[in-house]
PDB file of N, CA and C in Angstrom:
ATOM      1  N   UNK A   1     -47.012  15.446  34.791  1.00  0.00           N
ATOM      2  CA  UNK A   1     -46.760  16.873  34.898  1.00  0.00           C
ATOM      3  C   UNK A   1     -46.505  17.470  33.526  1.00  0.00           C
ATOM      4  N   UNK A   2     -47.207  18.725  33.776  1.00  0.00           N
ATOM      5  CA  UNK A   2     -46.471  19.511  31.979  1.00  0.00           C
ATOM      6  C   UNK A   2     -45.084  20.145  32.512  1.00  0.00           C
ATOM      7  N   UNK A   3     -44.339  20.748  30.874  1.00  0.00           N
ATOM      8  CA  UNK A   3     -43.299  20.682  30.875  1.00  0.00           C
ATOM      9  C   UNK A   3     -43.829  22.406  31.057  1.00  0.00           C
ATOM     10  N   UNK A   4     -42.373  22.861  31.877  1.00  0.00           N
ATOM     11  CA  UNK A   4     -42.570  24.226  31.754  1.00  0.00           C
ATOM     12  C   UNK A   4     -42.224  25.319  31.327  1.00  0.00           C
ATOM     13  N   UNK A   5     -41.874  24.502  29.880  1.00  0.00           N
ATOM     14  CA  UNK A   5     -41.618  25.098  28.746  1.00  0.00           C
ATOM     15  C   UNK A   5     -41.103  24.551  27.707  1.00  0.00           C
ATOM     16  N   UNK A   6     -42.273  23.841  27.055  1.00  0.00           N
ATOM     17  CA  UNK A   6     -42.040  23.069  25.863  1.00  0.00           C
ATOM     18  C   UNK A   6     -41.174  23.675  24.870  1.00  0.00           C
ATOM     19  N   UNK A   7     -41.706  25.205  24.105  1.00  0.00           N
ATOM     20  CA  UNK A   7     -40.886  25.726  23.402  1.00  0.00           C
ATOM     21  C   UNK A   7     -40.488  26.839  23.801  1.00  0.00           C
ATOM     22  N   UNK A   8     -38.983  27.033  23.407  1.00  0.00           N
ATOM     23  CA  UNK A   8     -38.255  28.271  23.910  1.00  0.00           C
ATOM     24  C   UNK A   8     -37.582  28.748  22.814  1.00  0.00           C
ATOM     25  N   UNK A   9     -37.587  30.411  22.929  1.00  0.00           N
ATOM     26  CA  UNK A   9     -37.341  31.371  21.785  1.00  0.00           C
ATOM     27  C   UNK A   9     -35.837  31.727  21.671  1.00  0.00           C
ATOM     28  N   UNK A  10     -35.053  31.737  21.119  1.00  0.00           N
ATOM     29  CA  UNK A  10     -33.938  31.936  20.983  1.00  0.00           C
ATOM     30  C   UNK A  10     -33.268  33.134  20.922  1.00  0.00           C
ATOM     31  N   UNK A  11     -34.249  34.475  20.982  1.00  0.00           N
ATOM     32  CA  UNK A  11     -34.355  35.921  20.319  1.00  0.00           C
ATOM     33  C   UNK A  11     -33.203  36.363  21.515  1.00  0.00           C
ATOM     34  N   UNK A  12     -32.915  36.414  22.450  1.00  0.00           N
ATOM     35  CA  UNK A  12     -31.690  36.607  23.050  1.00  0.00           C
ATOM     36  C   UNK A  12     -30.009  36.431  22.360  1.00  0.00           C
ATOM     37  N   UNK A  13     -30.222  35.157  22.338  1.00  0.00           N
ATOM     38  CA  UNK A  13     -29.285  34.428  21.676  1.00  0.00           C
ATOM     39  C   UNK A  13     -28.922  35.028  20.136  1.00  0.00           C
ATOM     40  N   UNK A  14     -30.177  35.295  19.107  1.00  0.00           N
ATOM     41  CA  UNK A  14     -29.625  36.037  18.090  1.00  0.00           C
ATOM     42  C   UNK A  14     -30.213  37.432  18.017  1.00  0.00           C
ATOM     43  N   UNK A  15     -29.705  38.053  18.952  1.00  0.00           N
ATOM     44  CA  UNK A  15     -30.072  39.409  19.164  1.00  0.00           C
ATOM     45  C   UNK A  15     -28.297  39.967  19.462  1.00  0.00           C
ATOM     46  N   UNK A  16     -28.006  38.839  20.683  1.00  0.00           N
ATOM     47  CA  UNK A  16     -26.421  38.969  20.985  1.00  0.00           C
ATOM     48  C   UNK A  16     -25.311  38.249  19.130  1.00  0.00           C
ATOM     49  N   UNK A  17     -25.613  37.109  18.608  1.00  0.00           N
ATOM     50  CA  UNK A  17     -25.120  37.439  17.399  1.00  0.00           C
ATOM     51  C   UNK A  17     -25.201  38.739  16.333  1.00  0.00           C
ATOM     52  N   UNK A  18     -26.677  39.659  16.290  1.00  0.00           N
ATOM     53  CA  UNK A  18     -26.707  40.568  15.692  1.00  0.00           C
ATOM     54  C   UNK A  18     -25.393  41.375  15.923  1.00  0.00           C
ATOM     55  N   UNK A  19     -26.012  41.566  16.827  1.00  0.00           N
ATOM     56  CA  UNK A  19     -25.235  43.210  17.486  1.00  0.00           C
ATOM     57  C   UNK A  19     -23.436  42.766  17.292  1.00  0.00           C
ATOM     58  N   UNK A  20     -23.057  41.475  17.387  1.00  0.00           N
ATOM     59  CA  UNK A  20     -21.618  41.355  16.787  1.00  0.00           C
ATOM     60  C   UNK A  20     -20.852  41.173  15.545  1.00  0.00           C
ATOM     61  N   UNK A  21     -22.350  41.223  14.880  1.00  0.00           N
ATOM     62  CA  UNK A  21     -21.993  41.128  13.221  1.00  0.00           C
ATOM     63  C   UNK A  21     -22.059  42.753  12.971  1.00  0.00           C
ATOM     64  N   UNK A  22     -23.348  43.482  13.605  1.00  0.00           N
ATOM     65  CA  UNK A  22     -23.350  45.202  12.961  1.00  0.00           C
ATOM     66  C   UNK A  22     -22.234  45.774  13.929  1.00  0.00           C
ATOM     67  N   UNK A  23     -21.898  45.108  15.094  1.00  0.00           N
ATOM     68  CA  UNK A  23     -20.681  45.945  15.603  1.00  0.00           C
ATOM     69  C   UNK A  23     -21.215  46.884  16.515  1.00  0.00           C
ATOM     70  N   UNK A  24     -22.828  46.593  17.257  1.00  0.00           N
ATOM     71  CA  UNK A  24     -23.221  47.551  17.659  1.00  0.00           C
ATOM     72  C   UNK A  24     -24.351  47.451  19.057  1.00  0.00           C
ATOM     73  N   UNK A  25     -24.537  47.660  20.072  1.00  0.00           N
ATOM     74  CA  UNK A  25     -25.609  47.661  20.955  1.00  0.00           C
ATOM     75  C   UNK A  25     -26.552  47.647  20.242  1.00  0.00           C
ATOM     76  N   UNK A  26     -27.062  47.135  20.653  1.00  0.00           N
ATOM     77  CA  UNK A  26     -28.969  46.901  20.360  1.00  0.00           C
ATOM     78  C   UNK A  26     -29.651  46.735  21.598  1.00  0.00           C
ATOM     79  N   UNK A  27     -30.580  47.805  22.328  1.00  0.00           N
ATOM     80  CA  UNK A  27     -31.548  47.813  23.460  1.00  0.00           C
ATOM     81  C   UNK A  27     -32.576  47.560  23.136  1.00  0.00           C
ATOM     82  N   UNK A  28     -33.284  47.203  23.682  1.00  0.00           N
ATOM     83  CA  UNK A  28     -34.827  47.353  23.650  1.00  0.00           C
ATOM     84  C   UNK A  28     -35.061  48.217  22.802  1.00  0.00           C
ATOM     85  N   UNK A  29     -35.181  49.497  23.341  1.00  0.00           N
ATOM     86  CA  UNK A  29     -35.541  50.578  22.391  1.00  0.00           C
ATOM     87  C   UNK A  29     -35.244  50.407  20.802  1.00  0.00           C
ATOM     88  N   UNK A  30     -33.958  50.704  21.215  1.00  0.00           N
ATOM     89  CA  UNK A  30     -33.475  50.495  19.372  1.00  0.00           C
ATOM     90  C   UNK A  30     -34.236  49.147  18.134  1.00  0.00           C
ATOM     91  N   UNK A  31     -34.527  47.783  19.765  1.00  0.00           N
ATOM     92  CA  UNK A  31     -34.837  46.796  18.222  1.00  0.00           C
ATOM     93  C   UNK A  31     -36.688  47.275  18.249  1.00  0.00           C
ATOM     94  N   UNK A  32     -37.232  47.799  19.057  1.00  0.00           N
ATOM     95  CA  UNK A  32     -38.620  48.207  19.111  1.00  0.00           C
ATOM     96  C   UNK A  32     -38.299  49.684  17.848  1.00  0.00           C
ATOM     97  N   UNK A  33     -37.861  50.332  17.825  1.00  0.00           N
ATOM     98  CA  UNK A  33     -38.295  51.493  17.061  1.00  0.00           C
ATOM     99  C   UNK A  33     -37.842  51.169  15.630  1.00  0.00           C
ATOM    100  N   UNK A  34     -36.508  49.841  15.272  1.00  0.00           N
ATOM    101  CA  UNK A  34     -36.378  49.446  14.092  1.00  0.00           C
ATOM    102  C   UNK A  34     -37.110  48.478  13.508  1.00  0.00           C
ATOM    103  N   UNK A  35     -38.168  47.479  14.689  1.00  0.00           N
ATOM    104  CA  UNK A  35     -38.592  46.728  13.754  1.00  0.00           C
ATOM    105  C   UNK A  35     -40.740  47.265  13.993  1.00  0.00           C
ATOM    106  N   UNK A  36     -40.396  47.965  14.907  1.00  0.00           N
ATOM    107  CA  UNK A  36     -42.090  48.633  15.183  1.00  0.00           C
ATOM    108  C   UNK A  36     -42.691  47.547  15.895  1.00  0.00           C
ATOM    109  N   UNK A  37     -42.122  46.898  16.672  1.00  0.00           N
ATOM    110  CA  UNK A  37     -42.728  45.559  17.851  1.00  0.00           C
ATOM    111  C   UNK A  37     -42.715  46.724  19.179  1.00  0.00           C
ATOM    112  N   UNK A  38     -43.446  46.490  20.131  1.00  0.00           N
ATOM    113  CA  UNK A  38     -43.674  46.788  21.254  1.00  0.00           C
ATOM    114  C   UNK A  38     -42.866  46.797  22.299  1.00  0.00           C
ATOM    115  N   UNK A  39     -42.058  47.157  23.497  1.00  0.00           N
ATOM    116  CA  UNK A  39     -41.156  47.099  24.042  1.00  0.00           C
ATOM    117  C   UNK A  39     -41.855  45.572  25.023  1.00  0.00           C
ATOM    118  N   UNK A  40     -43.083  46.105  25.549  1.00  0.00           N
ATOM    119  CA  UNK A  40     -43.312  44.990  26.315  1.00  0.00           C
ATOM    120  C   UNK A  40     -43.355  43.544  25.332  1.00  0.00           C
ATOM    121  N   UNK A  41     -43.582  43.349  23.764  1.00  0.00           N
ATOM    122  CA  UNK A  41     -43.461  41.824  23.367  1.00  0.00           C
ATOM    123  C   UNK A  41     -42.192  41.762  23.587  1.00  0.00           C
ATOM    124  N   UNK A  42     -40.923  42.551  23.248  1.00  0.00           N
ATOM    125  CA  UNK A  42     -39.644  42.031  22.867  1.00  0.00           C
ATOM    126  C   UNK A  42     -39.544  41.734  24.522  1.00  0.00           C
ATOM    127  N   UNK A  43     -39.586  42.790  25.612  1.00  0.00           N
ATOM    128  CA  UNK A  43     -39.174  42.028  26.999  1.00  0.00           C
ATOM    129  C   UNK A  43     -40.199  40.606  26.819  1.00  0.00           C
ATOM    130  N   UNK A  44     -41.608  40.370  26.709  1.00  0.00           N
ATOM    131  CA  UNK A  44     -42.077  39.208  26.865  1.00  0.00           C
ATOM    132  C   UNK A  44     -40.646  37.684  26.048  1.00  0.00           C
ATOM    133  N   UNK A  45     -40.554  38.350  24.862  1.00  0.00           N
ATOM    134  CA  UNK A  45     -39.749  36.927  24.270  1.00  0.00           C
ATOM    135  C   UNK A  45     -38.218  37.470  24.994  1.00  0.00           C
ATOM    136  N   UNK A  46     -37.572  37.970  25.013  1.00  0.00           N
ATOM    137  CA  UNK A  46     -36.267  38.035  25.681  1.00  0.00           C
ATOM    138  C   UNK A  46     -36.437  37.169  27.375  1.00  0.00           C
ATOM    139  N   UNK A  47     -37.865  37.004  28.229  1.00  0.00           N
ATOM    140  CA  UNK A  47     -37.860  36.424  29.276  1.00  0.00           C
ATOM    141  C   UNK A  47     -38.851  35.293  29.454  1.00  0.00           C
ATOM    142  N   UNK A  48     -38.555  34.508  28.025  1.00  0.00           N
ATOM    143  CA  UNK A  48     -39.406  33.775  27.869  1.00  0.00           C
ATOM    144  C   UNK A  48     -40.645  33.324  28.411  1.00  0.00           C
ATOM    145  N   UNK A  49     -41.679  34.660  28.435  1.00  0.00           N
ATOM    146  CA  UNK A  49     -42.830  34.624  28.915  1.00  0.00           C
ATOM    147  C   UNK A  49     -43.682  34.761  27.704  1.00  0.00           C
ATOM    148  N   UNK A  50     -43.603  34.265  26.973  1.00  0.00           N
ATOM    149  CA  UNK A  50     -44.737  34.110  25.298  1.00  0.00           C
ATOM    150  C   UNK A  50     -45.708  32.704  25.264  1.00  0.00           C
ATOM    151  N   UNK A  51     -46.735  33.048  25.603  1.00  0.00           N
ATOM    152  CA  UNK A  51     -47.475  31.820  25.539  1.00  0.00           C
ATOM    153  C   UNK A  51     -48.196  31.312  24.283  1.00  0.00           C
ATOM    154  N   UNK A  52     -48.613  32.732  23.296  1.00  0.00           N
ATOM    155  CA  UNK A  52     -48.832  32.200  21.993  1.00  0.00           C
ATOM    156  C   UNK A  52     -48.120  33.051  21.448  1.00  0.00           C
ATOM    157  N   UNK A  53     -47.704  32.117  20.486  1.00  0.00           N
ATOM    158  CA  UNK A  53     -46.579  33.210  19.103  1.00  0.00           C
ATOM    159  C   UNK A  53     -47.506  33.778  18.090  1.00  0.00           C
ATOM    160  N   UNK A  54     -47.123  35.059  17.854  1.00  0.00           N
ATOM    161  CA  UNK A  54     -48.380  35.872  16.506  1.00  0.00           C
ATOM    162  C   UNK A  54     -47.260  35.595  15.626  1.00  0.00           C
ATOM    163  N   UNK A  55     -48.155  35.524  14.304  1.00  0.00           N
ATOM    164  CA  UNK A  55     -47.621  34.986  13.278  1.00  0.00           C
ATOM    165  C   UNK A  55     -46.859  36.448  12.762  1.00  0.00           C
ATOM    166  N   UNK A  56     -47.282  37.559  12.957  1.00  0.00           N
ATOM    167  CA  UNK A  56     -47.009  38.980  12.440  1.00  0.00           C
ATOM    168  C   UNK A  56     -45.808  39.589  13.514  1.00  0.00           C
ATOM    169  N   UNK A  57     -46.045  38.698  14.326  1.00  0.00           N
ATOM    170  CA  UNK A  57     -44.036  39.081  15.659  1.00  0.00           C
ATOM    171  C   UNK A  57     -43.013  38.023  14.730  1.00  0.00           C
ATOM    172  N   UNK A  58     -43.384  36.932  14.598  1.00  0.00           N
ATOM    173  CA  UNK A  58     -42.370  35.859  14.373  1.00  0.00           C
ATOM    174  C   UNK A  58     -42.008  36.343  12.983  1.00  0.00           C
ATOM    175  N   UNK A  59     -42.675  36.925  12.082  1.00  0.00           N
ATOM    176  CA  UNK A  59     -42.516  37.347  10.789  1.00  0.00           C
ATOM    177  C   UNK A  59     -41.275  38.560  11.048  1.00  0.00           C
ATOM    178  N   UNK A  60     -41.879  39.605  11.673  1.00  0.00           N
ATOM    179  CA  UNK A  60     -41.398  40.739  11.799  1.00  0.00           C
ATOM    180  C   UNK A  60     -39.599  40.519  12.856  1.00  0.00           C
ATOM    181  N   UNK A  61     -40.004  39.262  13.460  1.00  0.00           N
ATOM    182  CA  UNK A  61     -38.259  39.093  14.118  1.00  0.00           C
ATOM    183  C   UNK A  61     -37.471  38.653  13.222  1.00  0.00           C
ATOM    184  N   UNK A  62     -38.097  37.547  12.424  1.00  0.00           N
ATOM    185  CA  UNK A  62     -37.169  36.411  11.514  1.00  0.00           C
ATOM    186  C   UNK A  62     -36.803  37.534  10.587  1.00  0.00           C
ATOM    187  N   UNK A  63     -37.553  38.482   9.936  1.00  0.00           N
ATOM    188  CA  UNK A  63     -37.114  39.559   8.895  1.00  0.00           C
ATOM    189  C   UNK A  63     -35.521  40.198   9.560  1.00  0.00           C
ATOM    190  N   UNK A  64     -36.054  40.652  10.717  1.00  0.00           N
ATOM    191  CA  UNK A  64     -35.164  41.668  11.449  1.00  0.00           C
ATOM    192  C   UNK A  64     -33.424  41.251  11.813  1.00  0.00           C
ATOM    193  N   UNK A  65     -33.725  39.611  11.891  1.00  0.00           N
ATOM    194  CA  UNK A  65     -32.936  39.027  12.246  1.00  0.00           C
ATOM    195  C   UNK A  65     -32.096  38.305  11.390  1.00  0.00           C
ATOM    196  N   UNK A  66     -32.658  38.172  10.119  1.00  0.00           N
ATOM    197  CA  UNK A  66     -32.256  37.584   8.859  1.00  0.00           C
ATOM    198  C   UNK A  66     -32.497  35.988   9.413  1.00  0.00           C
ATOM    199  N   UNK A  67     -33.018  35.660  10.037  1.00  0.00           N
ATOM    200  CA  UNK A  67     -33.311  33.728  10.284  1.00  0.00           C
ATOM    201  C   UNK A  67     -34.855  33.193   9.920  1.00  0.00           C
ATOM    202  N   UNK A  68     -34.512  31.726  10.221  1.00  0.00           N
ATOM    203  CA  UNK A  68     -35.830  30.896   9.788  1.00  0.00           C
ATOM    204  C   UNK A  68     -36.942  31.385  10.942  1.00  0.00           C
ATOM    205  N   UNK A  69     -37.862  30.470  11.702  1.00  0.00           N
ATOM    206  CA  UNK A  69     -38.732  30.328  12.528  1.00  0.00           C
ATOM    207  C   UNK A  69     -37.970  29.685  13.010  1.00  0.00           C
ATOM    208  N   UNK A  70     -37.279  28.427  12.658  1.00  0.00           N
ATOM    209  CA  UNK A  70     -36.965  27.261  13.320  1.00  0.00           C
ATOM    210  C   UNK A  70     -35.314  27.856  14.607  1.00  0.00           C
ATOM    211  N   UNK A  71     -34.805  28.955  13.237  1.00  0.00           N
ATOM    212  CA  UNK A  71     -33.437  29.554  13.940  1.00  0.00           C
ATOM    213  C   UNK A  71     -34.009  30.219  15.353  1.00  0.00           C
ATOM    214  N   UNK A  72     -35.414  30.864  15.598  1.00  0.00           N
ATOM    215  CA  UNK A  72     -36.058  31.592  16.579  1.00  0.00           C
ATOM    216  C   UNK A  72     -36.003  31.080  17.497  1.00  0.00           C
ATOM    217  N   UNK A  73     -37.308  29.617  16.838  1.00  0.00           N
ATOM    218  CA  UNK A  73     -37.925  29.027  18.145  1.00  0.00           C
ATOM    219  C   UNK A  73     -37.235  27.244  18.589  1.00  0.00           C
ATOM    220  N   UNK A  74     -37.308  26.745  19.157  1.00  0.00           N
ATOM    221  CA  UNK A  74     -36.694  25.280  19.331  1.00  0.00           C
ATOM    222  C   UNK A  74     -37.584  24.962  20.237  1.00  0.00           C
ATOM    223  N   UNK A  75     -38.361  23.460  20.002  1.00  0.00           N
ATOM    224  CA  UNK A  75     -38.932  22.480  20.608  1.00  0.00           C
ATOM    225  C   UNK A  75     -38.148  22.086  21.990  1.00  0.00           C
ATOM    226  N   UNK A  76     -38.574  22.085  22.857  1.00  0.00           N
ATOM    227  CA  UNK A  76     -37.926  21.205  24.286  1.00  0.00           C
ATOM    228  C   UNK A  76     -38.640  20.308  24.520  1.00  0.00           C
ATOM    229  N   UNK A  77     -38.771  18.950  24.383  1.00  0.00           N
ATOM    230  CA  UNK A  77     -39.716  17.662  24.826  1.00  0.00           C
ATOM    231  C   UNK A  77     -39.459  17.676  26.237  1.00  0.00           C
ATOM    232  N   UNK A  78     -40.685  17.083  27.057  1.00  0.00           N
ATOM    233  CA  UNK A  78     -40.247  17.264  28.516  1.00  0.00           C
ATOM    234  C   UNK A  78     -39.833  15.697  28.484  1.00  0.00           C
ATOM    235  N   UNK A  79     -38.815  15.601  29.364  1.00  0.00           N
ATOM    236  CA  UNK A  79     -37.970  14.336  29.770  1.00  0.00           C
ATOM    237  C   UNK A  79     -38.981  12.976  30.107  1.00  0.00           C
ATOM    238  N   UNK A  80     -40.124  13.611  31.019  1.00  0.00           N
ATOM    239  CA  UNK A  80     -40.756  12.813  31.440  1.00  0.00           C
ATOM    240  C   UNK A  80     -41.901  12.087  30.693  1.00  0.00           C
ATOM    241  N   UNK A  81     -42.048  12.581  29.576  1.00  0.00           N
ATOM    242  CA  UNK A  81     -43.232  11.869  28.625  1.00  0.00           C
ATOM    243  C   UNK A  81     -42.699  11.431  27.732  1.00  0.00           C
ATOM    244  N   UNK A  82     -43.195  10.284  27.136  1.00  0.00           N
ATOM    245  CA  UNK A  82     -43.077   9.003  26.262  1.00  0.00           C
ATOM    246  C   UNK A  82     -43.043   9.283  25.092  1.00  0.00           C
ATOM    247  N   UNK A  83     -42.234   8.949  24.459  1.00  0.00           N
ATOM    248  CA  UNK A  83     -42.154   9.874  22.724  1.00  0.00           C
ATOM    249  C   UNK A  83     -43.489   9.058  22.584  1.00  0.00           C
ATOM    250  N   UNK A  84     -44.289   9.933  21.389  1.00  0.00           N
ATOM    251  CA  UNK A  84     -45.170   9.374  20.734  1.00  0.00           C
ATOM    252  C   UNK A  84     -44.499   8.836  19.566  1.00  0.00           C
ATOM    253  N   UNK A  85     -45.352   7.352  19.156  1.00  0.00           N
ATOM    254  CA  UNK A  85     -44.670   6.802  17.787  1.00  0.00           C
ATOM    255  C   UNK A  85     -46.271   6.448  17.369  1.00  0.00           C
ATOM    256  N   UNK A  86     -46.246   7.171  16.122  1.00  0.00           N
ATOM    257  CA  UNK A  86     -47.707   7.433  15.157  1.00  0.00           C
ATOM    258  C   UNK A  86     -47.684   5.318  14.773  1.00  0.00           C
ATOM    259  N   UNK A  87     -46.399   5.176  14.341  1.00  0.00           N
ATOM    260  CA  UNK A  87     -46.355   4.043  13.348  1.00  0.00           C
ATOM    261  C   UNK A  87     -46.711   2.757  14.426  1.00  0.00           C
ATOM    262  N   UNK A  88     -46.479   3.100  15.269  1.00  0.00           N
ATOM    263  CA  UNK A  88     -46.611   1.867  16.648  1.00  0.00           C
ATOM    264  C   UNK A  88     -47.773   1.771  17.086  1.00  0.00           C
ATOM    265  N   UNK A  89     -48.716   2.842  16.907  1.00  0.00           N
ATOM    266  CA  UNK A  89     -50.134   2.648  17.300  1.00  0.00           C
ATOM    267  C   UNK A  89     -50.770   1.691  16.064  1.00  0.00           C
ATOM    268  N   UNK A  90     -50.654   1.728  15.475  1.00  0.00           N
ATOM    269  CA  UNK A  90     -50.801   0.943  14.178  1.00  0.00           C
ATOM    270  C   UNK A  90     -51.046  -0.443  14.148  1.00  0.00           C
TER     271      UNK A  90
END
């Protein structure tokens, strides 16, 4: 079986740190008209429905957000598949 949802976006998570460092709500609206993203991408990554990441969203969040890619996005391995080991095929 695939996993059903290998990687998951974190943009919730530092959307709620933002807003407690500026001291301030942040809606939809507000992070769409400050960073010029679309209301429907930010609902897409806030409900983790993003199936490919644009390189020009992930740019434009990590700016917005002051973080890496890596602070964004995080790998989930699914439980059920076998780590790959490159060196063991060998």
């Amino acid at each position: 079986m695939s996993p059903v949802m290998a990687i998951q976006n974190r943009l919730k998570v530092l959307l709620a740190e933002k807003e407690l460092r500026e001291n301030r709500k942040l809606t939809y609206r507000t992070v769409a008209k400050e960073t010029g993203l679309a209301i429907d991408t930010l609902t897409a990554y806030m409900t983790q429905r993003v199936n490919r990441f644009d390189k020009s969203t992930l740019e434009t969040l990590c700016s917005y957000l002051a973080c890496d890619v890596g602070d964004l996005l995080k790998y989930l391995p699914d439980e059920d598949e076998p780590v790959k080991n490159k060196k063991a095929a060998k």
